[in-house]
C-alpha atoms as a PDB file:
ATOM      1  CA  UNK A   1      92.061 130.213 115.071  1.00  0.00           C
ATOM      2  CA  UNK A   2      91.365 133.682 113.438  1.00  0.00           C
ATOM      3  CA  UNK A   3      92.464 132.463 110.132  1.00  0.00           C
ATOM      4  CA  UNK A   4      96.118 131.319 111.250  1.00  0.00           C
ATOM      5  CA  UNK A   5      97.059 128.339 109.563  1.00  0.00           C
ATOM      6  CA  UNK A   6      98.874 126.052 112.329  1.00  0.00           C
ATOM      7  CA  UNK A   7     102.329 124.384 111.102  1.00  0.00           C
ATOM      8  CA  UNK A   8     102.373 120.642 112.201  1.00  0.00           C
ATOM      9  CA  UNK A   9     105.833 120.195 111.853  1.00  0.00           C
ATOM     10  CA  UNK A  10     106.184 116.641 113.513  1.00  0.00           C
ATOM     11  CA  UNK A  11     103.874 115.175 110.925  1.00  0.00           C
ATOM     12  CA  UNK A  12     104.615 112.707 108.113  1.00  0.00           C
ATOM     13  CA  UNK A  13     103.350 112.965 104.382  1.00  0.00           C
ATOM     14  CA  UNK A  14     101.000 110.711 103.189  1.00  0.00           C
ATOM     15  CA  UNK A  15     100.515 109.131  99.916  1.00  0.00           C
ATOM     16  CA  UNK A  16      96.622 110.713  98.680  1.00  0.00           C
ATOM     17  CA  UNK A  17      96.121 108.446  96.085  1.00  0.00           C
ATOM     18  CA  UNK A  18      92.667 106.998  95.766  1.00  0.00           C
ATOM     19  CA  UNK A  19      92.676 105.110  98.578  1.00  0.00           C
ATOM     20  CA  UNK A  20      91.068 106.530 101.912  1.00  0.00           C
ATOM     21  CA  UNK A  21      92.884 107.691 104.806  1.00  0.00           C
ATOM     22  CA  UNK A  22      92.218 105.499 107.078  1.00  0.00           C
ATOM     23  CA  UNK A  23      94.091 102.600 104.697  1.00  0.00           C
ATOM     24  CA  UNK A  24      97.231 104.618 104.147  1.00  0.00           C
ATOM     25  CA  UNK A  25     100.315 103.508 105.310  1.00  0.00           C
ATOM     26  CA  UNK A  26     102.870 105.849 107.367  1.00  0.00           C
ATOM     27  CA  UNK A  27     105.785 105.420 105.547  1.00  0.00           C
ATOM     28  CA  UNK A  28     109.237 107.384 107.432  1.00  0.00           C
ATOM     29  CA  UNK A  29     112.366 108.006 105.067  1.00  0.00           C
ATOM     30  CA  UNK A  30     110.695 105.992 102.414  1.00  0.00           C
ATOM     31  CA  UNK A  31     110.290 102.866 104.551  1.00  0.00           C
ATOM     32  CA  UNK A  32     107.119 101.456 106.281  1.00  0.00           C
ATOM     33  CA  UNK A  33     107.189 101.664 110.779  1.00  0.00           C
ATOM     34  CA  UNK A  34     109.160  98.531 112.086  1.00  0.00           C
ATOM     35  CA  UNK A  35     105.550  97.782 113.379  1.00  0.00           C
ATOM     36  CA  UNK A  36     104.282  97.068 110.269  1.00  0.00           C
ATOM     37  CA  UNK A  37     107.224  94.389 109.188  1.00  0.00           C
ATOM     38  CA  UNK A  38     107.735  92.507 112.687  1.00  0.00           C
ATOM     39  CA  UNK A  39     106.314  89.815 111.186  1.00  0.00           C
ATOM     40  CA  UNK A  40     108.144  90.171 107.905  1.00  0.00           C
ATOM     41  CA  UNK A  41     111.477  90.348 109.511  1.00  0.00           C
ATOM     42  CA  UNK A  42     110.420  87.579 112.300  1.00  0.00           C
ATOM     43  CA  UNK A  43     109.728  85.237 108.556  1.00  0.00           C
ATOM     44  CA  UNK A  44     112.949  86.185 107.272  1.00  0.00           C
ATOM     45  CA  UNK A  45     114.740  85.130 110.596  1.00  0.00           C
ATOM     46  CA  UNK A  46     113.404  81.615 110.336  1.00  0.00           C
ATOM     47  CA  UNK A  47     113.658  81.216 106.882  1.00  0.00           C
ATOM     48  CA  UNK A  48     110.038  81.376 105.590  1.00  0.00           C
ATOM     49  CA  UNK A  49     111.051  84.243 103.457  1.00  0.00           C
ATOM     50  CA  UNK A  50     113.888  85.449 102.100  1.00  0.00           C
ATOM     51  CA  UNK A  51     115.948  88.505 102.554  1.00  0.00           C
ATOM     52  CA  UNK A  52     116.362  91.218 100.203  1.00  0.00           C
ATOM     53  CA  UNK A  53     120.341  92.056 100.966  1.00  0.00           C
ATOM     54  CA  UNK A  54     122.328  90.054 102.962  1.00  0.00           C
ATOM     55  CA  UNK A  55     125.887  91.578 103.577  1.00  0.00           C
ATOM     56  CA  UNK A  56     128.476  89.092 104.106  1.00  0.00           C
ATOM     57  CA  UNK A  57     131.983  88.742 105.664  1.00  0.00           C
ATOM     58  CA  UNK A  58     131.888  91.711 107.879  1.00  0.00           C
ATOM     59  CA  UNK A  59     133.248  92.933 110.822  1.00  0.00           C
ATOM     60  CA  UNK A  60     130.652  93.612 113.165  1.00  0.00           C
ATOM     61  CA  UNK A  61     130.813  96.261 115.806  1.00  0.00           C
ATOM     62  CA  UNK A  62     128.453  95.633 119.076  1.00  0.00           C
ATOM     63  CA  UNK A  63     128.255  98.717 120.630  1.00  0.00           C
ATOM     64  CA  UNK A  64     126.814  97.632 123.824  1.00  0.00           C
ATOM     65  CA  UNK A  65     129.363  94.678 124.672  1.00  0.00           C
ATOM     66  CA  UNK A  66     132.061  96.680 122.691  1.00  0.00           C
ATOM     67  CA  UNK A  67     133.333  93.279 121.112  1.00  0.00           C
ATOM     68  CA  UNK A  68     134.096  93.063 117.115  1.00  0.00           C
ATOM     69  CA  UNK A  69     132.390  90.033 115.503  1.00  0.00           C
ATOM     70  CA  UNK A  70     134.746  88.432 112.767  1.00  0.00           C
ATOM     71  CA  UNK A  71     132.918  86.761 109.390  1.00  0.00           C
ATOM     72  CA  UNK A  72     129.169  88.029 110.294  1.00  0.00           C
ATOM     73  CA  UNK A  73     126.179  87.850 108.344  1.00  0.00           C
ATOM     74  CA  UNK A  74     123.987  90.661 108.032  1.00  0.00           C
ATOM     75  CA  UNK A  75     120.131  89.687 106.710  1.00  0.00           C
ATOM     76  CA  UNK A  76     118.254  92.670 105.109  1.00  0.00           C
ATOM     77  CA  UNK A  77     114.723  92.891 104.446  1.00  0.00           C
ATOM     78  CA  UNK A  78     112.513  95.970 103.386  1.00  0.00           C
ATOM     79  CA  UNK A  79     115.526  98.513 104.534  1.00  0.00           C
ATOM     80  CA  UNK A  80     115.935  96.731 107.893  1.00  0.00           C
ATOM     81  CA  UNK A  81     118.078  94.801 109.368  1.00  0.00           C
ATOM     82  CA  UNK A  82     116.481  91.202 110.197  1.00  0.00           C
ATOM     83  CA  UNK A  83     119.086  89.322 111.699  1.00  0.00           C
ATOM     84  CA  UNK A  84     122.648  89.274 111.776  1.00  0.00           C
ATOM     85  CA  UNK A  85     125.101  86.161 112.567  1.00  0.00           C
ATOM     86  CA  UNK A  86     124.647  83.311 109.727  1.00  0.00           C
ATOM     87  CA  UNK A  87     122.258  83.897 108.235  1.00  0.00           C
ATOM     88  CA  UNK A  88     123.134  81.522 105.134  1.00  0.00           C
ATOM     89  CA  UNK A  89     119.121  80.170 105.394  1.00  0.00           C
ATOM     90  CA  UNK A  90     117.813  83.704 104.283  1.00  0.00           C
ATOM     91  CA  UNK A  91     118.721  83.570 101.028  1.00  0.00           C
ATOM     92  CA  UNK A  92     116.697  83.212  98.217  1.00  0.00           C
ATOM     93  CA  UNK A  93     117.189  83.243  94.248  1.00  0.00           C
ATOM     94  CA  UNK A  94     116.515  87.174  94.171  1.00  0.00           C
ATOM     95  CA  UNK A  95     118.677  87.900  97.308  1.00  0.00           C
ATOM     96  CA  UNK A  96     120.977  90.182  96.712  1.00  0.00           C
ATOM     97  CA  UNK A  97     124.948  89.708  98.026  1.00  0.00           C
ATOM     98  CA  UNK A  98     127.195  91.970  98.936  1.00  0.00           C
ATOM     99  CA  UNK A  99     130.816  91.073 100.510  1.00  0.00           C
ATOM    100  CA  UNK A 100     131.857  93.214 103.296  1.00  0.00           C
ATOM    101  CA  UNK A 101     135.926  91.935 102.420  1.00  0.00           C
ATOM    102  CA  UNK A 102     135.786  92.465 106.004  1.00  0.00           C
ATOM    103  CA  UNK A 103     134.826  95.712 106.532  1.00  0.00           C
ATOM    104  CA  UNK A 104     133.297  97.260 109.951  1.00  0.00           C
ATOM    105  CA  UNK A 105     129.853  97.188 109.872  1.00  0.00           C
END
C-alpha cells in the first residue's frame, strides 16, 4: 500500500490485555453484542436470574401499536432491556429499583 496507513473507521477497540485475540470480547458503548447475552436476558425473563435494574410504575410508550401502557415493569440486565410488563419475578436481593412515579418510558 506504498506505506499508506489505511483508516478502518467502522472498527471497534479491543481490550489487549493478556489474553489472545481470538478470546476477546467485542464490547459496543461499553456493553457486550445482544448476541452474547440472549441467553442471559432469556434467564432473567423466566426468573433463573435476576435483573440488575428494574424500573417500575412507568408509562410505557409502544411505538409500533402507538398505545401507552399504564403501571409497567421494565427488567434490566447488563444495560439491556430483558423484559418489560411485570416483571415482579426478576428481582433479586441486589436488584436495583427505581420508580418511574409514572413517567413515559
Amino acid at each position: 500500500m506504498g506505506g499508506r496507513q489505511r483508516a478502518n473507521h467502522g472498527s471497534v477497540a479491543r481490550d489487549t490485555g493478556t489474553t489472545s485475540p481470538a478470546k476477546l470480547p467485542l464490547v459496543i458503548h461499553g456493553r457486550p453484542p445482544l448476541s452474547a447475552l440472549t441467553r442471559t436476558l432469556s434467564d432473567v425473563c423466566m426468573g433463573r436470574q435476576p435483573a440488575d435494574l428494574v424500573i417500575t410504575g412507568g408509562r410505557l410508550v409502544d411505538v409500533h401499536t402507538r398505545e401507552v401502557l399504564d403501571g409497567v415493569d421494565v427488567a434490566i440486565k447488563a444495560g439491556r432491556i430483558a423484559m418489560f410488563g411485570d416483571a415482579a419475578h426478576t428481582r433479586g436481593p441486589r436488584t436495583k429499583l427505581v420508580d418511574a412515579e409514572g413517567a413515559h418510558l
